[in-house]
N, C-alpha and C. Protein backbone atom coordinates (compact mmCIF):
# COMPACT_ATOMS: atom_id res chain seq x y z
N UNK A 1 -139.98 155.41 -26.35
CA UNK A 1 -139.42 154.45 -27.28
C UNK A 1 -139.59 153.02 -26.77
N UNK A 2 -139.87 152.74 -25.51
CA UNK A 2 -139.30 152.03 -24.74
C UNK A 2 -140.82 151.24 -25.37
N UNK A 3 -142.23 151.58 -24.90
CA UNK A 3 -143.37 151.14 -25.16
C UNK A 3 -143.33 150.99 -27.03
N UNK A 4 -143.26 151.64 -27.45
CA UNK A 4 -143.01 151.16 -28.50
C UNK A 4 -142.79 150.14 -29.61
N UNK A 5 -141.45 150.00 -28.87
CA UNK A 5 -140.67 148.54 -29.06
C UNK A 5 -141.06 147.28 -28.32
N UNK A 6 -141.91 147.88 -27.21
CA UNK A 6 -142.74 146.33 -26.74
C UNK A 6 -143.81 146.38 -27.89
N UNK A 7 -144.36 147.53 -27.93
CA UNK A 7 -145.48 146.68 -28.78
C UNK A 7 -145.29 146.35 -30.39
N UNK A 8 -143.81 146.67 -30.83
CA UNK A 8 -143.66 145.97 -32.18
C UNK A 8 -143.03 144.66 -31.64
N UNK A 9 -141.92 144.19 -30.44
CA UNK A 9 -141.96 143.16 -29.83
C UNK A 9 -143.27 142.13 -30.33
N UNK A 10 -144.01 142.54 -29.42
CA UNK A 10 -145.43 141.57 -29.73
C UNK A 10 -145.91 141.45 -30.98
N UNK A 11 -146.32 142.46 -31.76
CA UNK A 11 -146.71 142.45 -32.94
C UNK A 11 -146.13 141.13 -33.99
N UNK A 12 -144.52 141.82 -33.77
CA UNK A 12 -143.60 140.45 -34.40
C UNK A 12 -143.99 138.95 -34.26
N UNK A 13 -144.29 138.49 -32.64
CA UNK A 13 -144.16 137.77 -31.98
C UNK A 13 -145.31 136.72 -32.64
N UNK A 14 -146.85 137.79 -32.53
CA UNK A 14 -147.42 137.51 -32.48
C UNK A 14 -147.73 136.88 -34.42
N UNK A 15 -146.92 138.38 -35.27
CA UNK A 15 -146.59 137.49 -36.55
C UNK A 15 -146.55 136.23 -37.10
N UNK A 16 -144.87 136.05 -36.66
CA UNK A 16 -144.39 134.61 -36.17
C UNK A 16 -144.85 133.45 -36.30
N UNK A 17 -145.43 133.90 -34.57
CA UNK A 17 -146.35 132.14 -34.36
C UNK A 17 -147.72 132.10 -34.83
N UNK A 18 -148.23 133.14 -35.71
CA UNK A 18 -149.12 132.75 -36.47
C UNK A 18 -148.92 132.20 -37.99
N UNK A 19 -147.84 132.82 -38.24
CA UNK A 19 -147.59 132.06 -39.67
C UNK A 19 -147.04 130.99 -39.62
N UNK A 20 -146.26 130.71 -38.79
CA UNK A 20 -145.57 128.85 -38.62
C UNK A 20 -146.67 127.88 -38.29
N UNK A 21 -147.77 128.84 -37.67
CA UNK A 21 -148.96 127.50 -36.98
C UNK A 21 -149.79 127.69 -37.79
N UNK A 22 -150.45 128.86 -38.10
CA UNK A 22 -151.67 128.82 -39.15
C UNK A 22 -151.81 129.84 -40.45
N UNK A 23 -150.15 129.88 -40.66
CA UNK A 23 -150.28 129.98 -42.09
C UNK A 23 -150.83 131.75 -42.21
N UNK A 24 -150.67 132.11 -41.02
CA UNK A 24 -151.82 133.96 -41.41
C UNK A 24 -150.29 134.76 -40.73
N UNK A 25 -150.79 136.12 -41.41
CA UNK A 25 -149.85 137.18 -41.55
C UNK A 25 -150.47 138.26 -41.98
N UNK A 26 -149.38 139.87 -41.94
CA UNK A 26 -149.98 140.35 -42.20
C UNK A 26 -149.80 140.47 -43.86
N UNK A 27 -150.74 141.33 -44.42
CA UNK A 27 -151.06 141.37 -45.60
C UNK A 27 -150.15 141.98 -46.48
N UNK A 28 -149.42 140.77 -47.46
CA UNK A 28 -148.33 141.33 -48.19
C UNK A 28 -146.65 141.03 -47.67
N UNK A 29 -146.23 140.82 -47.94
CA UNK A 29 -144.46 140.58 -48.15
C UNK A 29 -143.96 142.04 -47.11
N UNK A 30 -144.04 143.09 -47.83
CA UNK A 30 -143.27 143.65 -47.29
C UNK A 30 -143.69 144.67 -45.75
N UNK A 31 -144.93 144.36 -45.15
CA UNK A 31 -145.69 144.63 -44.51
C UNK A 31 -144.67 143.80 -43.23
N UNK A 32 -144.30 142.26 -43.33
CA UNK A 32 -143.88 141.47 -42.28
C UNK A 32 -142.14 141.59 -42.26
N UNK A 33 -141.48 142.42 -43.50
CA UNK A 33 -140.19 142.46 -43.29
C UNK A 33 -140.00 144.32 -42.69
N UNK A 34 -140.94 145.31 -43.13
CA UNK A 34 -141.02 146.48 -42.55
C UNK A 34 -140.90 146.01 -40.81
N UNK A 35 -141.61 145.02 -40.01
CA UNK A 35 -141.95 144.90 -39.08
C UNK A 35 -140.64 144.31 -38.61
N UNK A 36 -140.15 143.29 -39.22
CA UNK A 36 -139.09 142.58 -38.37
C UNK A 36 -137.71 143.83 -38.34
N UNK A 37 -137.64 144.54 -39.52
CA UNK A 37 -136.47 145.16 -39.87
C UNK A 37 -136.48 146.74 -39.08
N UNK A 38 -137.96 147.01 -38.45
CA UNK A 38 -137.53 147.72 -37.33
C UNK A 38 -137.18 147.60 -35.94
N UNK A 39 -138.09 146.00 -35.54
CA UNK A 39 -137.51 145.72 -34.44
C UNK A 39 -135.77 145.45 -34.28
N UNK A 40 -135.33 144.90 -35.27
CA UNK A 40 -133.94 144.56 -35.58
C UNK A 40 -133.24 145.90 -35.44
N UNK A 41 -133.58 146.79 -36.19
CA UNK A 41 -132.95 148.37 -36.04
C UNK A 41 -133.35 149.16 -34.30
N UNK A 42 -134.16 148.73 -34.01
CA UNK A 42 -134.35 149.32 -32.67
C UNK A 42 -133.97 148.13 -31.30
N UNK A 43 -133.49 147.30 -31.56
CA UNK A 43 -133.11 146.90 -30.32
C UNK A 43 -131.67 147.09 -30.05
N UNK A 44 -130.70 147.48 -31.10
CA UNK A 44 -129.40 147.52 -30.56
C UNK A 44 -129.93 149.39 -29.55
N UNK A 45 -130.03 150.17 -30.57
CA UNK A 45 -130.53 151.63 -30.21
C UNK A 45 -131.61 151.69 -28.87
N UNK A 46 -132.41 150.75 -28.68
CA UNK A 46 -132.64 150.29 -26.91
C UNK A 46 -131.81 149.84 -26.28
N UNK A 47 -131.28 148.83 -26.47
CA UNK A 47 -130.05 147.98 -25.59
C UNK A 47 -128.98 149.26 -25.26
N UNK A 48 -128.56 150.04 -25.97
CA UNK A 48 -127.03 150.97 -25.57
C UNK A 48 -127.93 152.72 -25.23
N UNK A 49 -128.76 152.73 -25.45
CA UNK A 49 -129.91 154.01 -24.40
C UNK A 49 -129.57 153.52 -23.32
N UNK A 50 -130.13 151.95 -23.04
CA UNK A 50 -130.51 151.73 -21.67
C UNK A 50 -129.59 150.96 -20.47
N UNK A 51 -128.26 150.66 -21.38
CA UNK A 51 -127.66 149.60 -20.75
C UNK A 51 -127.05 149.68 -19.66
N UNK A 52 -127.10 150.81 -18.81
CA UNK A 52 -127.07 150.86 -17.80
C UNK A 52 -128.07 150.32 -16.41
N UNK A 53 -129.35 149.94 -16.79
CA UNK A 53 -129.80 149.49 -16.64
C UNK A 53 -129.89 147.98 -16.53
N UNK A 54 -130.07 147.44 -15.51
CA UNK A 54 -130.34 145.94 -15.39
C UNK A 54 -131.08 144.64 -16.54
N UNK A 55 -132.58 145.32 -16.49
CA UNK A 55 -133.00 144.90 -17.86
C UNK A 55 -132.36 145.14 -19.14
N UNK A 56 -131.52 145.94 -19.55
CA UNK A 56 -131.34 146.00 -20.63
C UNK A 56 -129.61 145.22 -20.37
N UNK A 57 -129.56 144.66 -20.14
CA UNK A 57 -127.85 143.91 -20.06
C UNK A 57 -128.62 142.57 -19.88
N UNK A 58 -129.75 142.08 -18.98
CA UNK A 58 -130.09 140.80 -18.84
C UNK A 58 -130.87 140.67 -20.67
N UNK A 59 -131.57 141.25 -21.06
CA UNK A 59 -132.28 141.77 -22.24
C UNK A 59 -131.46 141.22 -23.31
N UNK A 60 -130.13 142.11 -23.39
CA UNK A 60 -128.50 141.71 -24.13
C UNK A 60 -128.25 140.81 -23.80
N UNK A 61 -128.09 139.97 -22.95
CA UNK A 61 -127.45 138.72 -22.67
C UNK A 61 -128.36 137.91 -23.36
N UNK A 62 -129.66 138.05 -22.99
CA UNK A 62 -130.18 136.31 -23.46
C UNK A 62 -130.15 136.85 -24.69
N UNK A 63 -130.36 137.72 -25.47
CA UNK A 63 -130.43 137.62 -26.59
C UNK A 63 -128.61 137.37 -27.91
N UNK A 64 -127.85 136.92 -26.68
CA UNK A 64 -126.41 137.35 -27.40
C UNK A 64 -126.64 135.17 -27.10
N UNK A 65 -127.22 134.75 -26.19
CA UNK A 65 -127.12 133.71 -26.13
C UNK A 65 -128.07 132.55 -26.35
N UNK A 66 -128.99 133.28 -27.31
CA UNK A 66 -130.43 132.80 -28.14
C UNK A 66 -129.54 132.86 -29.23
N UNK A 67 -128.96 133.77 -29.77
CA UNK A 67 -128.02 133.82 -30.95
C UNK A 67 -126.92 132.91 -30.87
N UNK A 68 -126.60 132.14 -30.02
CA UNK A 68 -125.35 131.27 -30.24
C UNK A 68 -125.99 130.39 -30.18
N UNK A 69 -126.92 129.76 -29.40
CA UNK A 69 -127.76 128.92 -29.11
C UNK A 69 -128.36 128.05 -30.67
N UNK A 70 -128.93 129.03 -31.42
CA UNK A 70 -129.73 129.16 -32.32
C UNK A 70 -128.51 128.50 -33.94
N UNK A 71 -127.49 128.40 -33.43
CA UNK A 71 -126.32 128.91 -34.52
C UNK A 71 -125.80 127.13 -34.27
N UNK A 72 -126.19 126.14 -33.25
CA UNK A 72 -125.79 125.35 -32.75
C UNK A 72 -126.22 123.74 -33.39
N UNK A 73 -127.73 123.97 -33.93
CA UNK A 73 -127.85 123.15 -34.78
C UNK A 73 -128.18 123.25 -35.91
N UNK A 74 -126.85 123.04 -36.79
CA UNK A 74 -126.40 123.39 -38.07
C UNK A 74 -127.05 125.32 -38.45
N UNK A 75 -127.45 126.20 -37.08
CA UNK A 75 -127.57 127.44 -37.74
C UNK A 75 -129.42 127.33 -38.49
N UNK A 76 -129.96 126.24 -38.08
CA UNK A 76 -131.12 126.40 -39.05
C UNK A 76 -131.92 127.55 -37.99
N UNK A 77 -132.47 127.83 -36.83
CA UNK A 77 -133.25 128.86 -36.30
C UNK A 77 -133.04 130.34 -37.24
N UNK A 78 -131.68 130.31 -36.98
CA UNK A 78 -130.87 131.32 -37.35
C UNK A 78 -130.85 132.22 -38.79
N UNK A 79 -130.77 130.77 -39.78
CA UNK A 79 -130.88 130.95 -40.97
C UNK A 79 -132.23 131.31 -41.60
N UNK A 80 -133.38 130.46 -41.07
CA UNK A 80 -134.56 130.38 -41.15
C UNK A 80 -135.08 132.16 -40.62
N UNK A 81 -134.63 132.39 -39.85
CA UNK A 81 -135.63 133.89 -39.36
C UNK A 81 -134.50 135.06 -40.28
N UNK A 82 -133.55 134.95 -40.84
CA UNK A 82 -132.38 135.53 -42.20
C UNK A 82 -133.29 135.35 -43.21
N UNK A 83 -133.58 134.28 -43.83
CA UNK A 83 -134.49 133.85 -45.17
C UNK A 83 -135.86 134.94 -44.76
N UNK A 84 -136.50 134.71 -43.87
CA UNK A 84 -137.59 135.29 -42.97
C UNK A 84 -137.53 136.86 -44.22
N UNK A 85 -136.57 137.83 -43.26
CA UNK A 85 -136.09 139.03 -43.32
C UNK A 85 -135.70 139.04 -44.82
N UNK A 86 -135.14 138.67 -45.56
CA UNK A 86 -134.34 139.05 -46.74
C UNK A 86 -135.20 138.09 -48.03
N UNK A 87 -135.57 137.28 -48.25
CA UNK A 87 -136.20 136.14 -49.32
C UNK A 87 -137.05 137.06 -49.85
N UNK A 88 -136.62 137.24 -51.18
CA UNK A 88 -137.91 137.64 -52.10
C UNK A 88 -138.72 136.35 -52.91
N UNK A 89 -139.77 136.00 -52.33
CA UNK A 89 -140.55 135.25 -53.19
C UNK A 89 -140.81 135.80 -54.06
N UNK A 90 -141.28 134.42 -55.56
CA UNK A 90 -141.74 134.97 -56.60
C UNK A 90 -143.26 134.69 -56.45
N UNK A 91 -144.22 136.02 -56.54
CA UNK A 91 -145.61 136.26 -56.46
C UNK A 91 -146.25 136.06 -57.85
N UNK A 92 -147.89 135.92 -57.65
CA UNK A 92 -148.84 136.00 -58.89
C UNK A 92 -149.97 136.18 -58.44
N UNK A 93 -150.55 137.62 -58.81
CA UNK A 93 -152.01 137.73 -58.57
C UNK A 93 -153.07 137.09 -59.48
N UNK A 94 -153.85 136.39 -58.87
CA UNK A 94 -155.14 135.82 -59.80
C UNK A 94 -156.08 135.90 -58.95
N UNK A 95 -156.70 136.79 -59.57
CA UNK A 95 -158.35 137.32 -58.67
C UNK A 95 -158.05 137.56 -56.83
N UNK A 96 -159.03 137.58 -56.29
CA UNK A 96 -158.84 137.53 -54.96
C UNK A 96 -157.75 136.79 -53.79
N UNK A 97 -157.04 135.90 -55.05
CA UNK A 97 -155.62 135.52 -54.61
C UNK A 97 -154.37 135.32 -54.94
N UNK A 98 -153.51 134.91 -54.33
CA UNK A 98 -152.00 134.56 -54.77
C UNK A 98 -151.56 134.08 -54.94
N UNK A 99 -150.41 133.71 -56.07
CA UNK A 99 -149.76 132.35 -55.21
C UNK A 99 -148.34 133.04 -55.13
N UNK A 100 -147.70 132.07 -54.26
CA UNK A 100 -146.25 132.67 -53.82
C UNK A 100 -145.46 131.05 -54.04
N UNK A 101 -143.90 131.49 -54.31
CA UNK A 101 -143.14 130.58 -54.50
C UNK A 101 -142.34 130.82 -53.12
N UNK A 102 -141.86 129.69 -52.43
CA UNK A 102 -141.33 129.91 -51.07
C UNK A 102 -141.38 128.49 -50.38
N UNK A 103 -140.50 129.07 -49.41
CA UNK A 103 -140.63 127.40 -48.23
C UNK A 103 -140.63 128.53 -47.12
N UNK A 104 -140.78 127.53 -45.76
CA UNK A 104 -141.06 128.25 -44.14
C UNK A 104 -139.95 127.99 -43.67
N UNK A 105 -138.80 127.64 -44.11
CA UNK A 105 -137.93 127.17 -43.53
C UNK A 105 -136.36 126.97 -44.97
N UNK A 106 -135.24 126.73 -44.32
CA UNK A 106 -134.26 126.77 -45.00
C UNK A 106 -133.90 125.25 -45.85
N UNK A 107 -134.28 124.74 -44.76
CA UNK A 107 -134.16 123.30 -44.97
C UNK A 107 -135.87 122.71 -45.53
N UNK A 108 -136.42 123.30 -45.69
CA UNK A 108 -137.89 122.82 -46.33
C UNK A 108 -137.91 122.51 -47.91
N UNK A 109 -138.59 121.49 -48.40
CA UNK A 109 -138.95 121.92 -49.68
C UNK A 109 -139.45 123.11 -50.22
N UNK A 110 -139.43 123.79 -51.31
CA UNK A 110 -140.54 124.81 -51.76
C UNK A 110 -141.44 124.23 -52.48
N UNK A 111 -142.61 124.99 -52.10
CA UNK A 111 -143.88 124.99 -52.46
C UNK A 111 -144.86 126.26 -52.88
N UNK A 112 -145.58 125.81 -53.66
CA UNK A 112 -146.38 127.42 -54.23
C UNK A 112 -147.28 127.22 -53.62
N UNK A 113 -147.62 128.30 -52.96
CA UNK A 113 -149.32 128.68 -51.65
C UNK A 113 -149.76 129.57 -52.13
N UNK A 114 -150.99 128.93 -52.53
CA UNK A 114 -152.39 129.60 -52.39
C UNK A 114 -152.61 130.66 -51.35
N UNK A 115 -152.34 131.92 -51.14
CA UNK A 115 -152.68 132.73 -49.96
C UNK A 115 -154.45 133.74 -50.90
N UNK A 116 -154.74 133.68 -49.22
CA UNK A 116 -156.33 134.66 -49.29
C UNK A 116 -156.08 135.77 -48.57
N UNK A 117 -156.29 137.13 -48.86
CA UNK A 117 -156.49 138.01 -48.17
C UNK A 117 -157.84 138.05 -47.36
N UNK A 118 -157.43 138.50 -46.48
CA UNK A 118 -158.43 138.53 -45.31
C UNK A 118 -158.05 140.51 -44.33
N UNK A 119 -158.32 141.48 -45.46
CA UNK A 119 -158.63 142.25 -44.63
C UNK A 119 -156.84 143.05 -44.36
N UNK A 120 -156.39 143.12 -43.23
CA UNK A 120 -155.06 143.47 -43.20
C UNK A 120 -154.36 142.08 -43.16
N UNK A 121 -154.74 141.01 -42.69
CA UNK A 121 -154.17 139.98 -42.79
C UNK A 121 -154.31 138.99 -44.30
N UNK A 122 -153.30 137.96 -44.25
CA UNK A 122 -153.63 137.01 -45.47
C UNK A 122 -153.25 135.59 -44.82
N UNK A 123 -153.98 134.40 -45.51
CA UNK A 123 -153.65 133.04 -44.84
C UNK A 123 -153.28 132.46 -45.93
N UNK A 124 -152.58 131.16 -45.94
CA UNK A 124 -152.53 130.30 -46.97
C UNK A 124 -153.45 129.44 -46.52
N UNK A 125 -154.05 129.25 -47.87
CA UNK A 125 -155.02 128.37 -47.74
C UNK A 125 -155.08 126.73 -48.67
N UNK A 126 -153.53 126.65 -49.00
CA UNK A 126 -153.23 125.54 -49.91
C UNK A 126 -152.04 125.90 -50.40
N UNK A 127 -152.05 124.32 -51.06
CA UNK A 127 -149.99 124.48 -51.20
C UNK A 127 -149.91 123.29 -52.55
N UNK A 128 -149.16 123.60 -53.48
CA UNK A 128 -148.93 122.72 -54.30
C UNK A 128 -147.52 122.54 -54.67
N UNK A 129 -147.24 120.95 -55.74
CA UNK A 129 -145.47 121.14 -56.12
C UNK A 129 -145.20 122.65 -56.37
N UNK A 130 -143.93 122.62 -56.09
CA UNK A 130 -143.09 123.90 -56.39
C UNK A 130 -142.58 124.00 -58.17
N UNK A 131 -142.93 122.76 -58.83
CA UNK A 131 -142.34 122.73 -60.30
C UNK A 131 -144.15 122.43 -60.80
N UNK A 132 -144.07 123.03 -62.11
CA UNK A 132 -145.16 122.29 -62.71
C UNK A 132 -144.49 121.76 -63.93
N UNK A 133 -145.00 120.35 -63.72
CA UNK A 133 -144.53 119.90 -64.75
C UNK A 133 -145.59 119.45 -66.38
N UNK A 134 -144.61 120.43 -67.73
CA UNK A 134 -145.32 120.11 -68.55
C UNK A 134 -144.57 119.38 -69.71
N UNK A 135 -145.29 118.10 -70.12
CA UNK A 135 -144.72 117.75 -71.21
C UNK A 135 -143.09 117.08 -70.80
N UNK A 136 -142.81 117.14 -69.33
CA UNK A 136 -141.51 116.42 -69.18
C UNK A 136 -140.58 117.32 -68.78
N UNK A 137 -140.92 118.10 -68.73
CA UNK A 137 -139.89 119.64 -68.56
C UNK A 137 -140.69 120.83 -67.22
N UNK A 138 -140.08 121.06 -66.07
CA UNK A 138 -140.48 121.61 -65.13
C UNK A 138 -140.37 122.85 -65.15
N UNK A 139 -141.47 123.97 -64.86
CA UNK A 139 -141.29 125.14 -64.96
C UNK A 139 -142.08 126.09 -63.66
N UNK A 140 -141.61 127.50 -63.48
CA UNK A 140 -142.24 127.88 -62.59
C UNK A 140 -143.07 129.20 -62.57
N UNK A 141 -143.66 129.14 -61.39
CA UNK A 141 -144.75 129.98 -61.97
C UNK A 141 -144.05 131.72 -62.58
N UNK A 142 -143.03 132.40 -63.05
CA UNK A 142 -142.95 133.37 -64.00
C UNK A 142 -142.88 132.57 -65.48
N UNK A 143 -142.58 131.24 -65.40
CA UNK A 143 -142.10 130.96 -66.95
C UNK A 143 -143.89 130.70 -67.43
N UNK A 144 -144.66 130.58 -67.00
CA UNK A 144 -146.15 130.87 -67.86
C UNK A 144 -146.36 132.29 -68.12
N UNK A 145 -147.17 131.85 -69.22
CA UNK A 145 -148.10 133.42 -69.66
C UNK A 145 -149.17 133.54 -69.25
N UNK A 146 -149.76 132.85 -68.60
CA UNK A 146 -151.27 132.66 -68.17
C UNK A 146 -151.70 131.76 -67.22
N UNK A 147 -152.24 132.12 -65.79
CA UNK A 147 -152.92 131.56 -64.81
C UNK A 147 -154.44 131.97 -64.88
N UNK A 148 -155.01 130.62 -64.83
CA UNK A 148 -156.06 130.73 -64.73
C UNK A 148 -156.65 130.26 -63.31
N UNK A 149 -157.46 130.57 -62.37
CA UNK A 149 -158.08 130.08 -61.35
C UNK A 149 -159.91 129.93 -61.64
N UNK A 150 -159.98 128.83 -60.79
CA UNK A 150 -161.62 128.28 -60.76
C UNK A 150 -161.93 127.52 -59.33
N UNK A 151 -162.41 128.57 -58.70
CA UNK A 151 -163.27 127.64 -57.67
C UNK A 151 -164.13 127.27 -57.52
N UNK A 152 -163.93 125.41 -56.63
CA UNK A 152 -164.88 124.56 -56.67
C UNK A 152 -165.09 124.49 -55.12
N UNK A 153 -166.29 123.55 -54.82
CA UNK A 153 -166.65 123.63 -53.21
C UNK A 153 -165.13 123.26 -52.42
N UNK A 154 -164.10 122.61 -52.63
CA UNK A 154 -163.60 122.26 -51.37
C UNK A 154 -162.03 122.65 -52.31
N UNK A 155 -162.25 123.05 -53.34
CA UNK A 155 -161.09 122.80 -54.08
C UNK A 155 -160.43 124.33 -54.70
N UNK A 156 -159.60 124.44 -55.12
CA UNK A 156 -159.30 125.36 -56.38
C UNK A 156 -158.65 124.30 -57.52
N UNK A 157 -159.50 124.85 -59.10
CA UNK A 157 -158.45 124.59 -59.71
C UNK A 157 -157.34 125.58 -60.72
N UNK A 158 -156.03 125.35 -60.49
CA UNK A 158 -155.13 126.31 -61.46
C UNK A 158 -155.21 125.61 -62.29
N UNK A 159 -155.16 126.46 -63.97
CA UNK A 159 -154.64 126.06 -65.12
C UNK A 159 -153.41 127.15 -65.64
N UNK A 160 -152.57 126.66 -65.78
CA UNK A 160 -151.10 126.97 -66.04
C UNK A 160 -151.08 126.64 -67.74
N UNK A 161 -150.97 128.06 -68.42
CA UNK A 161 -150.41 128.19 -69.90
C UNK A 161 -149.29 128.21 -70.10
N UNK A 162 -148.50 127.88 -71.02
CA UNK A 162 -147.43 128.27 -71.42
C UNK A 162 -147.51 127.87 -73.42
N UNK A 163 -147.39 129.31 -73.87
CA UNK A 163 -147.55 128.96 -75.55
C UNK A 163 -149.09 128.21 -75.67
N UNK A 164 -148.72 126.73 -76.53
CA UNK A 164 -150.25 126.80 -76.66
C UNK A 164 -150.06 124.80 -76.16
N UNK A 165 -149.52 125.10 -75.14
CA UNK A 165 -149.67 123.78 -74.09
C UNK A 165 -150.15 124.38 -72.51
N UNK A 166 -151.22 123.66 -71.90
CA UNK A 166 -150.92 123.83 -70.93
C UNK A 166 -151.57 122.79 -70.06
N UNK A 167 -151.50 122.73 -68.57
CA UNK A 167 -151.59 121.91 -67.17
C UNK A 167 -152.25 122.32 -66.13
N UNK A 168 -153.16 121.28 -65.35
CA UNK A 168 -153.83 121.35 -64.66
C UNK A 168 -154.11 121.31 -63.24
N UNK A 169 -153.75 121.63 -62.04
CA UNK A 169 -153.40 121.33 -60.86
C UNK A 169 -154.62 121.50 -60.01
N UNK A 170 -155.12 120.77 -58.97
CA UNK A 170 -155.93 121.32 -58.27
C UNK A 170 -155.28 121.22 -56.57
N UNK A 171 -155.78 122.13 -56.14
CA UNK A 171 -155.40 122.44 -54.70
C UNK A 171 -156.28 122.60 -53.58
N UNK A 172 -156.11 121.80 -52.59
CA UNK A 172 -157.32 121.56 -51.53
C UNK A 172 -157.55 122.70 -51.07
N UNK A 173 -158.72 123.42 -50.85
CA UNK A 173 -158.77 125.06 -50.02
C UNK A 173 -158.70 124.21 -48.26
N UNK A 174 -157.94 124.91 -47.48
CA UNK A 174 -158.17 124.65 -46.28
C UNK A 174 -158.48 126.11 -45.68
N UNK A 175 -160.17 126.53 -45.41
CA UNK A 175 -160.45 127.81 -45.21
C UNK A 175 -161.08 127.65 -43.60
């Protein structure tokens, strides 16, 4: 069990600091909360196997005091890896990509990202307002009936229907 949990340890880890720095993950929503929500379920069930043990009380400690730590300014670490685990974004498939409604953080604006699959992994590869605004009135991406995508050399562009108005957005690809 013990190997195990190191290597979903890492896996997580390695999650993580790839999606805060470059935007990649693995492929799909519930692929990265399966992952966090077993390490979460298996470290109390390591910690009290092993706690007789040295490592596993030093193990418990920092982690009882990463958790207070974390809770200290205004709770955002804290809150932020909660949102992480539990946030259902609202998704939209259009061709070979997505977009997702979401922020990286608690305290962030939201923004809709462009994500690309890449295999088991996916990256965002662009980010636009979180409202589209048509006609004066802001809406989001379930209140259309129709996404359209078109790619250009450096660009995508969305066209967003709704009834028989619709809006134009383009979004930088960063590939």
């Amino acid at each position: 069990m013990t190997r195990g949990y190191i290597a979903i340890s890492i896996l997580l880890i390695i999650d993580v600091v790839l999606h805060f720095t470059n935007g990649i993950s693995f492929l799909g929503q519930i692929s990265d909360r399966i992952l966090f929500w077993t390490w979460l379920i298996m470290t109390p069930i390591l910690i009290v196997k092993n706690f007789e043990r040295r490592w596993a009380r030093w193990y418990f400690g920092i982690i009882i005091i990463s958790f207070v730590l974390s809770l200290l300014p205004m709770g955002i670490p804290f809150l932020t890896i909660c949102a992480f685990a539990v946030e259902t974004d609202v998704e939209r498939r259009i061709g070979d990509y997505r977009l997702r409604e979401g922020a990286k953080s608690v305290i962030a604006i939201p923004k809709i990202t462009l994500i690309e699959e890449m295999g088991i992994l996916e990256k965002e590869v662009g980010e636009t307002d979180f409202y589209i605004d048509i006609a004066g009135d802001n809406f989001r991406l379930n209140d259309f009936d129709d996404i359209r995508l078109n790619e250009e050399s450096d660009s995508v562009r969305l066209d967003f229907f709704l009834g028989n108005q619709s809006v134009m957005k383009k979004i930088k690809v960063d590939h």
